[in-house]
C-alpha atoms as a PDB file:
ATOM      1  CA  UNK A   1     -22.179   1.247  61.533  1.00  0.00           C
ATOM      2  CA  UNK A   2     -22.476  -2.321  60.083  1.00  0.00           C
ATOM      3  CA  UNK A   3     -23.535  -2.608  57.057  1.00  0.00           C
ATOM      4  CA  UNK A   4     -24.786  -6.296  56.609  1.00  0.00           C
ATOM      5  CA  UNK A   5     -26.440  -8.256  58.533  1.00  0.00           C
ATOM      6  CA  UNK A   6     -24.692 -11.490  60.748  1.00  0.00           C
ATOM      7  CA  UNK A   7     -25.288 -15.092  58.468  1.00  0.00           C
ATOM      8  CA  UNK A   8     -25.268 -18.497  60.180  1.00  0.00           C
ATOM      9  CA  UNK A   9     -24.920 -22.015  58.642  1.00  0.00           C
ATOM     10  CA  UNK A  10     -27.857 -24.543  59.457  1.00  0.00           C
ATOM     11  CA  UNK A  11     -25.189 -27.028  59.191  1.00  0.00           C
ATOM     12  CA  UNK A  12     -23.811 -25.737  62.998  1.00  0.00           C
ATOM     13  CA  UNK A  13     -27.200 -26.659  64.191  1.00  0.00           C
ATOM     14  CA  UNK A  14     -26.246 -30.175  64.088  1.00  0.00           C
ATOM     15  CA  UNK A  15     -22.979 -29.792  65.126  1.00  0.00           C
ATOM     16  CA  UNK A  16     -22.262 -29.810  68.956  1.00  0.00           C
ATOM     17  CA  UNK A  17     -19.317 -27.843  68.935  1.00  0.00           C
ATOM     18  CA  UNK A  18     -20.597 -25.001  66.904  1.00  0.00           C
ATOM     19  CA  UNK A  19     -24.188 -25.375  68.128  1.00  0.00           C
ATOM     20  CA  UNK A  20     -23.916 -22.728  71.021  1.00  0.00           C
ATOM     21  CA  UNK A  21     -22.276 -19.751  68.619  1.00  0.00           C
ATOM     22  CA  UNK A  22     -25.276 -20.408  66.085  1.00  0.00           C
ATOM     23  CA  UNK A  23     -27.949 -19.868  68.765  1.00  0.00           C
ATOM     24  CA  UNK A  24     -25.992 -17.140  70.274  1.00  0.00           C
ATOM     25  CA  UNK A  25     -25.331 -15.379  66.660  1.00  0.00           C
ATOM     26  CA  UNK A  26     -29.056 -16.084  65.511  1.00  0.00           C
ATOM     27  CA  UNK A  27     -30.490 -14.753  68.775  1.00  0.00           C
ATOM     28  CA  UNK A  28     -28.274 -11.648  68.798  1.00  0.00           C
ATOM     29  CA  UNK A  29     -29.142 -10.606  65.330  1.00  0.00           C
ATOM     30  CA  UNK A  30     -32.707 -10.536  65.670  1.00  0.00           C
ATOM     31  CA  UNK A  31     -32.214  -8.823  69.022  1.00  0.00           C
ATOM     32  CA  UNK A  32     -30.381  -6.273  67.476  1.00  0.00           C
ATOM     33  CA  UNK A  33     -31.543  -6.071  63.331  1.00  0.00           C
ATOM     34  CA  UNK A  34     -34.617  -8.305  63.659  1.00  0.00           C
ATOM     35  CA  UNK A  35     -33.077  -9.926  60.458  1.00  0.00           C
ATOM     36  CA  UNK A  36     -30.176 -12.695  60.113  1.00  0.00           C
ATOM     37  CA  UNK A  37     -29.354 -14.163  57.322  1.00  0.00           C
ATOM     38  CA  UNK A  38     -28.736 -18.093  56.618  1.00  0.00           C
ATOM     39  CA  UNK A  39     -26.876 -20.932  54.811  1.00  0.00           C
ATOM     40  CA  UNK A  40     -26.777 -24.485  54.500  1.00  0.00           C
ATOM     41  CA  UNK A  41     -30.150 -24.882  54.191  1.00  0.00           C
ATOM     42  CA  UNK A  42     -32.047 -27.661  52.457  1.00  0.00           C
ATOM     43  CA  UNK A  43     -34.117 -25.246  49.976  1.00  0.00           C
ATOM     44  CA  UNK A  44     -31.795 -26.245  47.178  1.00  0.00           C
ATOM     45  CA  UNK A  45     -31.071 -24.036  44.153  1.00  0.00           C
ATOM     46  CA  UNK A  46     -33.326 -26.735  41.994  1.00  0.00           C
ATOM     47  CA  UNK A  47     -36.287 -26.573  43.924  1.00  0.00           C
ATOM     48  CA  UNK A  48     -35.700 -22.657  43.976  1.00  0.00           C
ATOM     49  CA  UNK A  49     -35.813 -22.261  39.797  1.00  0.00           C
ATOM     50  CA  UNK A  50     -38.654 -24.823  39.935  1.00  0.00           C
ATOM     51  CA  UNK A  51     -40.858 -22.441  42.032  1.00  0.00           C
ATOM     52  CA  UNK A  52     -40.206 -19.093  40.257  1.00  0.00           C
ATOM     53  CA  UNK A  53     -40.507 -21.064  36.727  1.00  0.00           C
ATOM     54  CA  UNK A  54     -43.773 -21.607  37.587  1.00  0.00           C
ATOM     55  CA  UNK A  55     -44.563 -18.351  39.480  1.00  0.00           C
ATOM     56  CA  UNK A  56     -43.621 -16.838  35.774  1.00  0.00           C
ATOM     57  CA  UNK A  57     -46.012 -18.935  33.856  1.00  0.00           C
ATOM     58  CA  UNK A  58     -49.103 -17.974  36.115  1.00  0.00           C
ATOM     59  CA  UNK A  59     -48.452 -14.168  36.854  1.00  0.00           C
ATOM     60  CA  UNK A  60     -47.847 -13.903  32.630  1.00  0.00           C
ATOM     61  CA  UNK A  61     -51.484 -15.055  32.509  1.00  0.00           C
ATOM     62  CA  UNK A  62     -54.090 -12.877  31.324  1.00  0.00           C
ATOM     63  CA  UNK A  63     -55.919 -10.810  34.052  1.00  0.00           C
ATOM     64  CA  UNK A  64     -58.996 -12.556  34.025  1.00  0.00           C
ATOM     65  CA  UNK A  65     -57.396 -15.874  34.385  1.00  0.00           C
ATOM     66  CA  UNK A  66     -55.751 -14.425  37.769  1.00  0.00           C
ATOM     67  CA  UNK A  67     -58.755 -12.953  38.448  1.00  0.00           C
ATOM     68  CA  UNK A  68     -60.867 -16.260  38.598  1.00  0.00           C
ATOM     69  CA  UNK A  69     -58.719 -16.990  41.745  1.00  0.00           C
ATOM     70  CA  UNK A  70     -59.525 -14.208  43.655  1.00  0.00           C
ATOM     71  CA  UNK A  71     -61.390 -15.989  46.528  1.00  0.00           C
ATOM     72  CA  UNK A  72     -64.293 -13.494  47.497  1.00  0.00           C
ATOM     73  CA  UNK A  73     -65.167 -13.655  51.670  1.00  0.00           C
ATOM     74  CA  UNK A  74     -61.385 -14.651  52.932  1.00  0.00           C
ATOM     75  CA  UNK A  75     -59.729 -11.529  52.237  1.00  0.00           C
ATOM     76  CA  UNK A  76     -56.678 -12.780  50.329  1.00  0.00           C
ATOM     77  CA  UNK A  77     -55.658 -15.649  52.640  1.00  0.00           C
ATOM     78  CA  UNK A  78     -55.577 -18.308  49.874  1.00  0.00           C
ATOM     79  CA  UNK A  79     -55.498 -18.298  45.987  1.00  0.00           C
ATOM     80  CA  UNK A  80     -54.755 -14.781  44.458  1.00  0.00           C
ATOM     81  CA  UNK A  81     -54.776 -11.296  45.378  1.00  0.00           C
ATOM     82  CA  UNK A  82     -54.679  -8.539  43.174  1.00  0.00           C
ATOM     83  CA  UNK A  83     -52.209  -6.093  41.980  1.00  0.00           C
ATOM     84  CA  UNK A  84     -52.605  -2.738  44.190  1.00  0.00           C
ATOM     85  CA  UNK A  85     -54.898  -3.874  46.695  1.00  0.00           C
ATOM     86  CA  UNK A  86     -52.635  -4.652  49.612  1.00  0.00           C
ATOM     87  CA  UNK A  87     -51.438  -1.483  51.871  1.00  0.00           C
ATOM     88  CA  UNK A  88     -48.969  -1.107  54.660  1.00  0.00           C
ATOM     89  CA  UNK A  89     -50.647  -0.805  57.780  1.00  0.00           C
ATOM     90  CA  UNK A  90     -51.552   3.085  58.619  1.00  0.00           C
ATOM     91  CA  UNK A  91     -50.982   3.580  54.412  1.00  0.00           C
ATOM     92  CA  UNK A  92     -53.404   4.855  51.915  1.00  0.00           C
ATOM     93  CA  UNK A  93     -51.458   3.983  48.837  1.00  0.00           C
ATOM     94  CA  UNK A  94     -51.120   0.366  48.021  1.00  0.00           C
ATOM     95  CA  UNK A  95     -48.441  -2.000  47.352  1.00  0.00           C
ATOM     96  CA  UNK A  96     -47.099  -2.296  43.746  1.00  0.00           C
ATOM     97  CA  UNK A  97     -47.504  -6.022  43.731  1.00  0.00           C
ATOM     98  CA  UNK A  98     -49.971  -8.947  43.191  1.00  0.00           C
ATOM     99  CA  UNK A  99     -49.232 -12.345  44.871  1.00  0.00           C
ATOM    100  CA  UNK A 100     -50.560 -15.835  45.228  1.00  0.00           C
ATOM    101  CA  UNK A 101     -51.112 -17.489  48.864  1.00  0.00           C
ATOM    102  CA  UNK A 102     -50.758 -21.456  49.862  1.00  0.00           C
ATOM    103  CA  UNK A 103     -51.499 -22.709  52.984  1.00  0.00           C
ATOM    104  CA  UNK A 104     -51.296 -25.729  54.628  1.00  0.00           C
ATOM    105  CA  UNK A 105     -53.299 -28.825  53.918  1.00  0.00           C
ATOM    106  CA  UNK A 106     -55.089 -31.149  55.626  1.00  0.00           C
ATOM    107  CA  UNK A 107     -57.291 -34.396  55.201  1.00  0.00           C
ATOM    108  CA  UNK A 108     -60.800 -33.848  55.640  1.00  0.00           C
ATOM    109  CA  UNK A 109     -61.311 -35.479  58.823  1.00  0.00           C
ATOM    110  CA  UNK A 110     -58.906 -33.455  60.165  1.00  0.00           C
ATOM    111  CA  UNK A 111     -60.084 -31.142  63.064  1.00  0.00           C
ATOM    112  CA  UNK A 112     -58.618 -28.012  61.497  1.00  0.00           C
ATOM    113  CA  UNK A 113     -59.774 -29.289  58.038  1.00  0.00           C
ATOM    114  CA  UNK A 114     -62.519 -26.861  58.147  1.00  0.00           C
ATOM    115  CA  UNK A 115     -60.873 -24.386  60.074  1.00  0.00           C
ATOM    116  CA  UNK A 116     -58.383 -23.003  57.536  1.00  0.00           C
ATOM    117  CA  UNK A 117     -59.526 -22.258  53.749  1.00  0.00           C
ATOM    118  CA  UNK A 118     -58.750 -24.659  51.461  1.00  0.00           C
ATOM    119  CA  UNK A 119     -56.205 -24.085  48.884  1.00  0.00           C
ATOM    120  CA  UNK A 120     -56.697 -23.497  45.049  1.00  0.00           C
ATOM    121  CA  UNK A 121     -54.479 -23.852  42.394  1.00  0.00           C
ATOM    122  CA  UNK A 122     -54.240 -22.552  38.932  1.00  0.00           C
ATOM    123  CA  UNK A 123     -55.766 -25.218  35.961  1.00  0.00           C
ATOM    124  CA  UNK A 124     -53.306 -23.182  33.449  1.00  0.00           C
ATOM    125  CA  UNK A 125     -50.270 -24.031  35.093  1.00  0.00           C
ATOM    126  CA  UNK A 126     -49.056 -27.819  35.249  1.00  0.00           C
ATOM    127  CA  UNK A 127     -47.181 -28.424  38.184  1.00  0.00           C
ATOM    128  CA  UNK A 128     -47.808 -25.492  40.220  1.00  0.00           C
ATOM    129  CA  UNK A 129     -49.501 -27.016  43.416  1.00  0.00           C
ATOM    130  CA  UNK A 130     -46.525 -29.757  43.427  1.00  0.00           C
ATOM    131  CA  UNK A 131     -43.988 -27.031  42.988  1.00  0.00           C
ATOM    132  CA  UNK A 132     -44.866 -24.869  46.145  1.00  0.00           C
ATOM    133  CA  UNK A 133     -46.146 -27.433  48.214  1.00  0.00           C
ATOM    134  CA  UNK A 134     -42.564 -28.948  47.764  1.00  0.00           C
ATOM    135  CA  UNK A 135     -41.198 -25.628  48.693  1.00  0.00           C
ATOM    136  CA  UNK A 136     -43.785 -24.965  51.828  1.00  0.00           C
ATOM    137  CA  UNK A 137     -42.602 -28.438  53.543  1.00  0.00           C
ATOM    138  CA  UNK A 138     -38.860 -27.252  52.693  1.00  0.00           C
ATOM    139  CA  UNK A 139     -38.946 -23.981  54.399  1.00  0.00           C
ATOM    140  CA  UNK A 140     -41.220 -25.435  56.850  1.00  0.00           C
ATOM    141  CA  UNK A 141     -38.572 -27.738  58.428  1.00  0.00           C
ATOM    142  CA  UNK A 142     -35.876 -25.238  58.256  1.00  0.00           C
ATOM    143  CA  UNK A 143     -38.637 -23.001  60.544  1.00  0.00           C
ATOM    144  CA  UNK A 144     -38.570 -25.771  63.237  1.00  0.00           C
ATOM    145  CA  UNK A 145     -35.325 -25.794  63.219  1.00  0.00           C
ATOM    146  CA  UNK A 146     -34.776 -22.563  63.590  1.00  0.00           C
ATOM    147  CA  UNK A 147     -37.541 -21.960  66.333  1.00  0.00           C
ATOM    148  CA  UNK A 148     -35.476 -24.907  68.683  1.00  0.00           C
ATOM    149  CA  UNK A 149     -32.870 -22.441  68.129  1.00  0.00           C
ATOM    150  CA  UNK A 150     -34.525 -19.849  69.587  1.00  0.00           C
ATOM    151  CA  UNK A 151     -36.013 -21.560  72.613  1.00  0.00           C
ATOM    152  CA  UNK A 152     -32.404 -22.329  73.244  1.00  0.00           C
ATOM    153  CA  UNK A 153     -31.474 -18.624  73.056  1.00  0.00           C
ATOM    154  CA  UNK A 154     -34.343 -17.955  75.112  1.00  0.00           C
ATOM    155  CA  UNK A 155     -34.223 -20.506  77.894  1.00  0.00           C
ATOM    156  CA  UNK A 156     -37.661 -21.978  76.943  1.00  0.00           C
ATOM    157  CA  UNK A 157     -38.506 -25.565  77.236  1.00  0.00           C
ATOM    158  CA  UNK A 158     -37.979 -27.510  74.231  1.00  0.00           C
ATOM    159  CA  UNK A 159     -40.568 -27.367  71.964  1.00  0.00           C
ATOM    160  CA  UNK A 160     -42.422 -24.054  72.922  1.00  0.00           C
ATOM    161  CA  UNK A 161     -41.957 -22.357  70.242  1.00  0.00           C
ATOM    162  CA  UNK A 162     -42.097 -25.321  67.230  1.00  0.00           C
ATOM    163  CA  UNK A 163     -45.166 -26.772  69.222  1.00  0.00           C
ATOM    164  CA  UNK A 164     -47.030 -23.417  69.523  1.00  0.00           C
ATOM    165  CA  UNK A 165     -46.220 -23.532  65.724  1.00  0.00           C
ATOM    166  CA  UNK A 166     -46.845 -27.265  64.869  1.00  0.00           C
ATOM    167  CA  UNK A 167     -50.638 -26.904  61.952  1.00  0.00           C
ATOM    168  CA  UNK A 168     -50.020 -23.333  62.546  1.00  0.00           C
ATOM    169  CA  UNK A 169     -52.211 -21.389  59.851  1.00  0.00           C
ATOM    170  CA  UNK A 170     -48.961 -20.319  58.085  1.00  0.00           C
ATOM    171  CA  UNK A 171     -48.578 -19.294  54.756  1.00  0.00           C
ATOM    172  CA  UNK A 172     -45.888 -19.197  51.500  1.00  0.00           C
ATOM    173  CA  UNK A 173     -46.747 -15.690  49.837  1.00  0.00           C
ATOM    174  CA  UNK A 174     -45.660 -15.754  46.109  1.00  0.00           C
ATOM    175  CA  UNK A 175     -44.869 -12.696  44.962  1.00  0.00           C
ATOM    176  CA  UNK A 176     -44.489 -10.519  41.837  1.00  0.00           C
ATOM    177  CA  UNK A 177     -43.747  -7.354  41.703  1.00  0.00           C
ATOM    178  CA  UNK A 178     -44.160  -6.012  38.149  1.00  0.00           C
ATOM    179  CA  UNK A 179     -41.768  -3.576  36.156  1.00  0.00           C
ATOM    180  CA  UNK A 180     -42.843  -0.090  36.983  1.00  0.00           C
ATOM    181  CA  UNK A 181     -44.167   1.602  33.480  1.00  0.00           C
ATOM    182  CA  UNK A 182     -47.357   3.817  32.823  1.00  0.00           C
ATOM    183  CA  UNK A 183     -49.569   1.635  33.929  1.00  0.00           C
ATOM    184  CA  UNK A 184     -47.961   0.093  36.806  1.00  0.00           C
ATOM    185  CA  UNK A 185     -46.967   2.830  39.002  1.00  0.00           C
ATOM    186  CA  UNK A 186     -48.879   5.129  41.178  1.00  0.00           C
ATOM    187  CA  UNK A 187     -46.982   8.500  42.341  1.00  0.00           C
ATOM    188  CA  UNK A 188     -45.401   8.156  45.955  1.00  0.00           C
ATOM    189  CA  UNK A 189     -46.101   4.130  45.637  1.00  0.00           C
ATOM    190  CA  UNK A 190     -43.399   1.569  46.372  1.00  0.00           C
ATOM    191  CA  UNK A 191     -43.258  -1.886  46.073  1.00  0.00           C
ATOM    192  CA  UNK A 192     -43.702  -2.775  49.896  1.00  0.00           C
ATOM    193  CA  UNK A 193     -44.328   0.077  51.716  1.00  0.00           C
ATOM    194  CA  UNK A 194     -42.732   0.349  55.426  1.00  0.00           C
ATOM    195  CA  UNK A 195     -44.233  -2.434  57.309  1.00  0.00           C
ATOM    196  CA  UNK A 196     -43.765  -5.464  60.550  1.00  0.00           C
ATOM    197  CA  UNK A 197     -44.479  -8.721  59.312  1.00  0.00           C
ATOM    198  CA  UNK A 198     -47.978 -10.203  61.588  1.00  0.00           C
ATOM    199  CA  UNK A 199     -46.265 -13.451  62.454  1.00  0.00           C
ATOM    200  CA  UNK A 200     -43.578 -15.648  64.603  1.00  0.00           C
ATOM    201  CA  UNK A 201     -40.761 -15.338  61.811  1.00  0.00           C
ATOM    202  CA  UNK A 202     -40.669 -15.339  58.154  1.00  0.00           C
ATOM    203  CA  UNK A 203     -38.613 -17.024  55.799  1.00  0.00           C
ATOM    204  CA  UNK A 204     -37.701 -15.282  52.418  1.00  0.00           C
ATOM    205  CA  UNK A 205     -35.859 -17.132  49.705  1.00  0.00           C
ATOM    206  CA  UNK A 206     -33.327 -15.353  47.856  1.00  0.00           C
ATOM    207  CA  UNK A 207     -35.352 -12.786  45.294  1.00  0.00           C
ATOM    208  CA  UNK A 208     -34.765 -12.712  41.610  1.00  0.00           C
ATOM    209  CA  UNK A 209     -34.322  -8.739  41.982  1.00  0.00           C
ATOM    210  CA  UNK A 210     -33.256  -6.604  45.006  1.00  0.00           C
ATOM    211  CA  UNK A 211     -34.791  -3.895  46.504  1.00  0.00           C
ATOM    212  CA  UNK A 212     -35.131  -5.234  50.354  1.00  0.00           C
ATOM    213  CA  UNK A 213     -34.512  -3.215  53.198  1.00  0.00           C
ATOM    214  CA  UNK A 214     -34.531  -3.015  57.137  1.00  0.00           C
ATOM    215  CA  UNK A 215     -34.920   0.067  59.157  1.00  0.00           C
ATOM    216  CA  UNK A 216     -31.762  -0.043  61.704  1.00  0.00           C
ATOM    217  CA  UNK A 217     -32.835   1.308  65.136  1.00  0.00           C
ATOM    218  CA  UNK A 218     -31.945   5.108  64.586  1.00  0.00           C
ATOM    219  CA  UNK A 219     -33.976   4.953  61.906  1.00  0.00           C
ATOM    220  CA  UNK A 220     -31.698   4.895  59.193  1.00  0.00           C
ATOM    221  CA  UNK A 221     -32.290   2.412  55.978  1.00  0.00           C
ATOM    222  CA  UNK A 222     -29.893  -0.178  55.481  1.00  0.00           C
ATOM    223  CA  UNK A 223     -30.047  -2.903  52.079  1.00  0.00           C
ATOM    224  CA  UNK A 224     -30.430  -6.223  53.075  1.00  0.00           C
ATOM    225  CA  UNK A 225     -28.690  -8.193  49.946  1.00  0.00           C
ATOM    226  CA  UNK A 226     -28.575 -11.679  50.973  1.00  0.00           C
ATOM    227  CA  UNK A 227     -25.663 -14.060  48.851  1.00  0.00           C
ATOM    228  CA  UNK A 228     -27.339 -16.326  46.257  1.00  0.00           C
ATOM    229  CA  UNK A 229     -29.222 -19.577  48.357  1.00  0.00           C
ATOM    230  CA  UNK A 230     -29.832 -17.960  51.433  1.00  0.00           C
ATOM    231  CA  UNK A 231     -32.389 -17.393  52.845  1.00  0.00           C
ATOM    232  CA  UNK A 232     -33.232 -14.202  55.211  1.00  0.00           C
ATOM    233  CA  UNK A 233     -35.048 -14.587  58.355  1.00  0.00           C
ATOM    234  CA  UNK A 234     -36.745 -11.574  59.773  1.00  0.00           C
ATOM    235  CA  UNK A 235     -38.683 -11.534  63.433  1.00  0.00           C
ATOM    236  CA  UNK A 236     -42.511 -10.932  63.559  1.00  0.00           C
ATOM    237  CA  UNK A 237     -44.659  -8.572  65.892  1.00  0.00           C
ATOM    238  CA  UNK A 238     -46.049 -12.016  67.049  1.00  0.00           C
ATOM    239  CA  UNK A 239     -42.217 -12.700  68.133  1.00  0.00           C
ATOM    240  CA  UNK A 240     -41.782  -9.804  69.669  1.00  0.00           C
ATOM    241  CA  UNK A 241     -45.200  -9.952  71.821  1.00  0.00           C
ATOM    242  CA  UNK A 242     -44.533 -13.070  73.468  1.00  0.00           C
ATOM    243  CA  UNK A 243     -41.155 -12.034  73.949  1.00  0.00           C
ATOM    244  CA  UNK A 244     -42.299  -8.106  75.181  1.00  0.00           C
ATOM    245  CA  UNK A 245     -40.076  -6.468  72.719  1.00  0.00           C
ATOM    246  CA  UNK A 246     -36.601  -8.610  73.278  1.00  0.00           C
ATOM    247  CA  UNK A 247     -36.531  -9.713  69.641  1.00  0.00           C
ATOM    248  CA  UNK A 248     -38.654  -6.650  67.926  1.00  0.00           C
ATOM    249  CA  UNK A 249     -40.183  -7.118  64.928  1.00  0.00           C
ATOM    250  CA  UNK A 250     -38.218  -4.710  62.627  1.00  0.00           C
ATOM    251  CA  UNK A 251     -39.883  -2.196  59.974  1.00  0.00           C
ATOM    252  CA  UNK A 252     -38.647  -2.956  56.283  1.00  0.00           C
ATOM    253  CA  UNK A 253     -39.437  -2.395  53.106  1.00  0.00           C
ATOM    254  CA  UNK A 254     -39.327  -3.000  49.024  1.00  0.00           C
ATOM    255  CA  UNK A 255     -38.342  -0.252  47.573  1.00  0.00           C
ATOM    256  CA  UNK A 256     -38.843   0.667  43.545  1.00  0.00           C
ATOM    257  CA  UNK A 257     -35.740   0.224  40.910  1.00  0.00           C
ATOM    258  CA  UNK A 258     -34.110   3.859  39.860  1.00  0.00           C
ATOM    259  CA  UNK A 259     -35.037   2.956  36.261  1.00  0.00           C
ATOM    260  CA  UNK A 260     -38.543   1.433  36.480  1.00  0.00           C
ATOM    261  CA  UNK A 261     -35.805  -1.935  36.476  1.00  0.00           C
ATOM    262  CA  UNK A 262     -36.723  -5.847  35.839  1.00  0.00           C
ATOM    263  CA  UNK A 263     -39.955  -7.630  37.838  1.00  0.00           C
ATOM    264  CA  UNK A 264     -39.279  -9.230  41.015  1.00  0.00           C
ATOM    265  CA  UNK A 265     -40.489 -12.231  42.359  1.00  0.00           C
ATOM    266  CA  UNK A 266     -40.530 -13.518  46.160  1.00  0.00           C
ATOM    267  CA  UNK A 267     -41.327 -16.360  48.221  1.00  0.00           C
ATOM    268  CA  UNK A 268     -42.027 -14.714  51.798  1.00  0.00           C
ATOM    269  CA  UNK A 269     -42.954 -17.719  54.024  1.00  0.00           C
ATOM    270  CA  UNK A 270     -44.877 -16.935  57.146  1.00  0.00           C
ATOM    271  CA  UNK A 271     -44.664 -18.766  60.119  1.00  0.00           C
ATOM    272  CA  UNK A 272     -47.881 -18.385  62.018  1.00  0.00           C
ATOM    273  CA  UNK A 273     -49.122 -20.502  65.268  1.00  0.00           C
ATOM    274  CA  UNK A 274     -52.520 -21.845  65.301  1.00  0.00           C
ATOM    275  CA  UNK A 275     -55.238 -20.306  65.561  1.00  0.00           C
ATOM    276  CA  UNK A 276     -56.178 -21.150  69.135  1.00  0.00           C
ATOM    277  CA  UNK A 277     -52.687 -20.385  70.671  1.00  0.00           C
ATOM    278  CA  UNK A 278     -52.391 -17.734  73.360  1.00  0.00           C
ATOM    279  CA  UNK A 279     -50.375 -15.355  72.441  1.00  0.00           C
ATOM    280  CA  UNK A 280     -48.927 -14.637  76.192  1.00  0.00           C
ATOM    281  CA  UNK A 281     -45.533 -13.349  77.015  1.00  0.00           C
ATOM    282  CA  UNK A 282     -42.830 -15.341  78.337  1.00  0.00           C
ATOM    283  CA  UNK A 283     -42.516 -15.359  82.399  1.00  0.00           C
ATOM    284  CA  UNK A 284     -38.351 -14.575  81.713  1.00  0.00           C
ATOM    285  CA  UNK A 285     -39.438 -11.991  79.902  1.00  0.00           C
ATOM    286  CA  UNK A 286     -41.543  -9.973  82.532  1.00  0.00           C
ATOM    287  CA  UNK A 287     -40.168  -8.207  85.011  1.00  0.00           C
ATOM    288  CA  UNK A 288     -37.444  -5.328  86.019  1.00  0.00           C
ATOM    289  CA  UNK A 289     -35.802  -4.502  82.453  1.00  0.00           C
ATOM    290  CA  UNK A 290     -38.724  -5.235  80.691  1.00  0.00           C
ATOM    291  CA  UNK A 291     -42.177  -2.930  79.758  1.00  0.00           C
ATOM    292  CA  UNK A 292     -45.336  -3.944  81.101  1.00  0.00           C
ATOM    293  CA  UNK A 293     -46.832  -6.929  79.398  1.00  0.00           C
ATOM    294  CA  UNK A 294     -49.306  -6.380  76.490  1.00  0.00           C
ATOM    295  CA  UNK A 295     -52.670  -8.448  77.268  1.00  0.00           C
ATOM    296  CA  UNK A 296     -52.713 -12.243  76.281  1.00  0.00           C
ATOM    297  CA  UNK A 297     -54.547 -12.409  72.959  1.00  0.00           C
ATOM    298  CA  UNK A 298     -55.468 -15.445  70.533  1.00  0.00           C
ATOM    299  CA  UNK A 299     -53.602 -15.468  67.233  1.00  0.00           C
ATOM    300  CA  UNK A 300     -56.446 -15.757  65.569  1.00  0.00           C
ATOM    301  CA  UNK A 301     -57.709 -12.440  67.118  1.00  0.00           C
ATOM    302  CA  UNK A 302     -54.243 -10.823  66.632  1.00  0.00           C
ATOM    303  CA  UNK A 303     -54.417 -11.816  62.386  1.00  0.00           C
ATOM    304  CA  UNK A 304     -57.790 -10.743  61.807  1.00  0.00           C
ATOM    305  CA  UNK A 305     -57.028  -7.459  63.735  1.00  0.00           C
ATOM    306  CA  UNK A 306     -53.756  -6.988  61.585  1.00  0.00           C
ATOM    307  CA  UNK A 307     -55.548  -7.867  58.560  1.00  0.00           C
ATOM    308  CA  UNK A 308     -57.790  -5.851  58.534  1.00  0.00           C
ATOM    309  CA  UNK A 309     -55.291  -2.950  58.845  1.00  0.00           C
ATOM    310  CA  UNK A 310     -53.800  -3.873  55.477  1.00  0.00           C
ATOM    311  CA  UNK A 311     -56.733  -4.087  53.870  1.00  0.00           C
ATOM    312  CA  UNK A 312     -57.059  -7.809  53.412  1.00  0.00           C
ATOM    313  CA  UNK A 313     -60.190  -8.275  56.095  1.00  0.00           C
ATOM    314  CA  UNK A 314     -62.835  -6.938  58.159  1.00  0.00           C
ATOM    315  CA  UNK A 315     -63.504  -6.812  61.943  1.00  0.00           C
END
């Protein structure tokens, strides 16, 4: 049984004689772990330090400084969300983590302007909104990238998947996950409890502590410890709607240190379409070898559903 998962070099996207192995090799992963991971990126080690430098300065604030960006009415989807108060869907106990969300930005006359909450950033922390808007437009064009790669693998027309994407309501998720002491843990609590992520895919930059893992289909828990600089890409349930189950969203987790161990920090990026995209299986994917199709269904309706099942919304 393997034992890591398959790694591809963005570099052989641009190359036409290695092209065809990197779509095959991405696709095949995700069909088969939901996870691959990748090199030769353009998130550069720099820009990496730069972001968690500045994740350190704001989670070591006091809790009433965090608290003060806690943005009351949108449920955690910008600005800062508490330690504890996330859950894995169909959990009672929470998360052991707090995190910080960024979303994408727009000029006001723009027509989604008002359709996505604005961003805040921390007054405490010089640099901060430069830092991780820097890294949101990094990961973002390794995304569309990646997503041509897929509509390769998938025999879509160019585009579908980057355009369905294109001012999607996507999101960079900073993460800390504190040391576990007295005050931190909570009995039968883990990091990140067993969970699919909501979206198309997610990009995760290498974290500063490991504890990752993916759920292999007989159910068995495998670590997922990426090389320094890569970046792991894991397949969302949006993913596998539109493609009824051919590249499954797969159920990992974040798992606590033996020893109570160091913090962690993350930078989860979520790729999400907008808001008024149907969320409608492919026609190559209906059919004899496939289920029955789940109903079409706005992403918009599909997040606020999901949300609400982790505790970060209402219906």
């Amino acid at each position: 049984m393997a034992n890591s998962i398959p790694v591809i070099d963005m570099r052989h996207w641009a190359h036409p004689d290695r092209r065809h192995t990197f779509i095959s090799t991405l696709g095949t992963a995700l069909e088969t772990y939901g996870f691959v991971r990748v090199s030769g990126h353009v998130v550069g080690p720099e820009l990496v330090d730069n972001a968690y430098q500045h994740l350190t300065r704001f989670f070591d604030l006091p809790m009433p400084n965090k608290e003060a960006y806690y943005l009351e009415g949108i449920q955690g989807q910008r600005g800062y969300t508490p330690f504890r108060m996330e859950h894995a869907k169909d959990q009672d106990l929470p998360d052991l983590k707090e995190f910080w969300h960024v979303g994408r930005e727009f000029e006001s006359a723009h027509e989604l302007a008002n359709v996505y909450p604005a961003n805040v950033w921390p007054r405490e922390v010089d640099g901060f909104r430069s830092s991780l808007l820097t890294m949101f437009a990094a990961l973002e064009d390794c995304a569309h990238k990646l997503l041509d790669a897929l509509d390769k693998y998938l025999g879509n027309p160019s585009g579908t998947l980057r355009g369905m994407t294109t001012n999607g309501n996507t999101i960079l998720r900073a993460l800390h996950y504190p040391a576990l002491d007295d005050h931190t843990h909570i009995p039968g609590a883990i990091r990140a409890a067993a969970h699919e992520d909501i979206n198309i895919i997610t990009l995760l930059i290498t974290s500063t502590a490991s504890g990752l893992q993916l759920q292999r289909r007989d159910g068995t828990w495998m670590d997922v410890n990426a090389q320094p600089g890569e970046i792991i890409v894991d397949s969302g349930d949006m993913l596998a709607r539109i493609t009824n189950g051919l590249l499954p969203a797969t159920t990992h987790r974040v798992v606590n240190p033996d020893d109570g161990g160091a913090r962690r920090f993350s930078l989860p990026f979520f790729v999400h379409p907008r808001p008024d995209v149907v969320l409608s299986v492919f026609d190559q994917c209906r059919g004899s070898g496939f289920p029955k199709p789940k109903p079409d269904v706005t992403a918009m309706d599909f997040l606020q559903r999901r949300l609400a099942a982790i505790g970060l919304g209402t219906l």
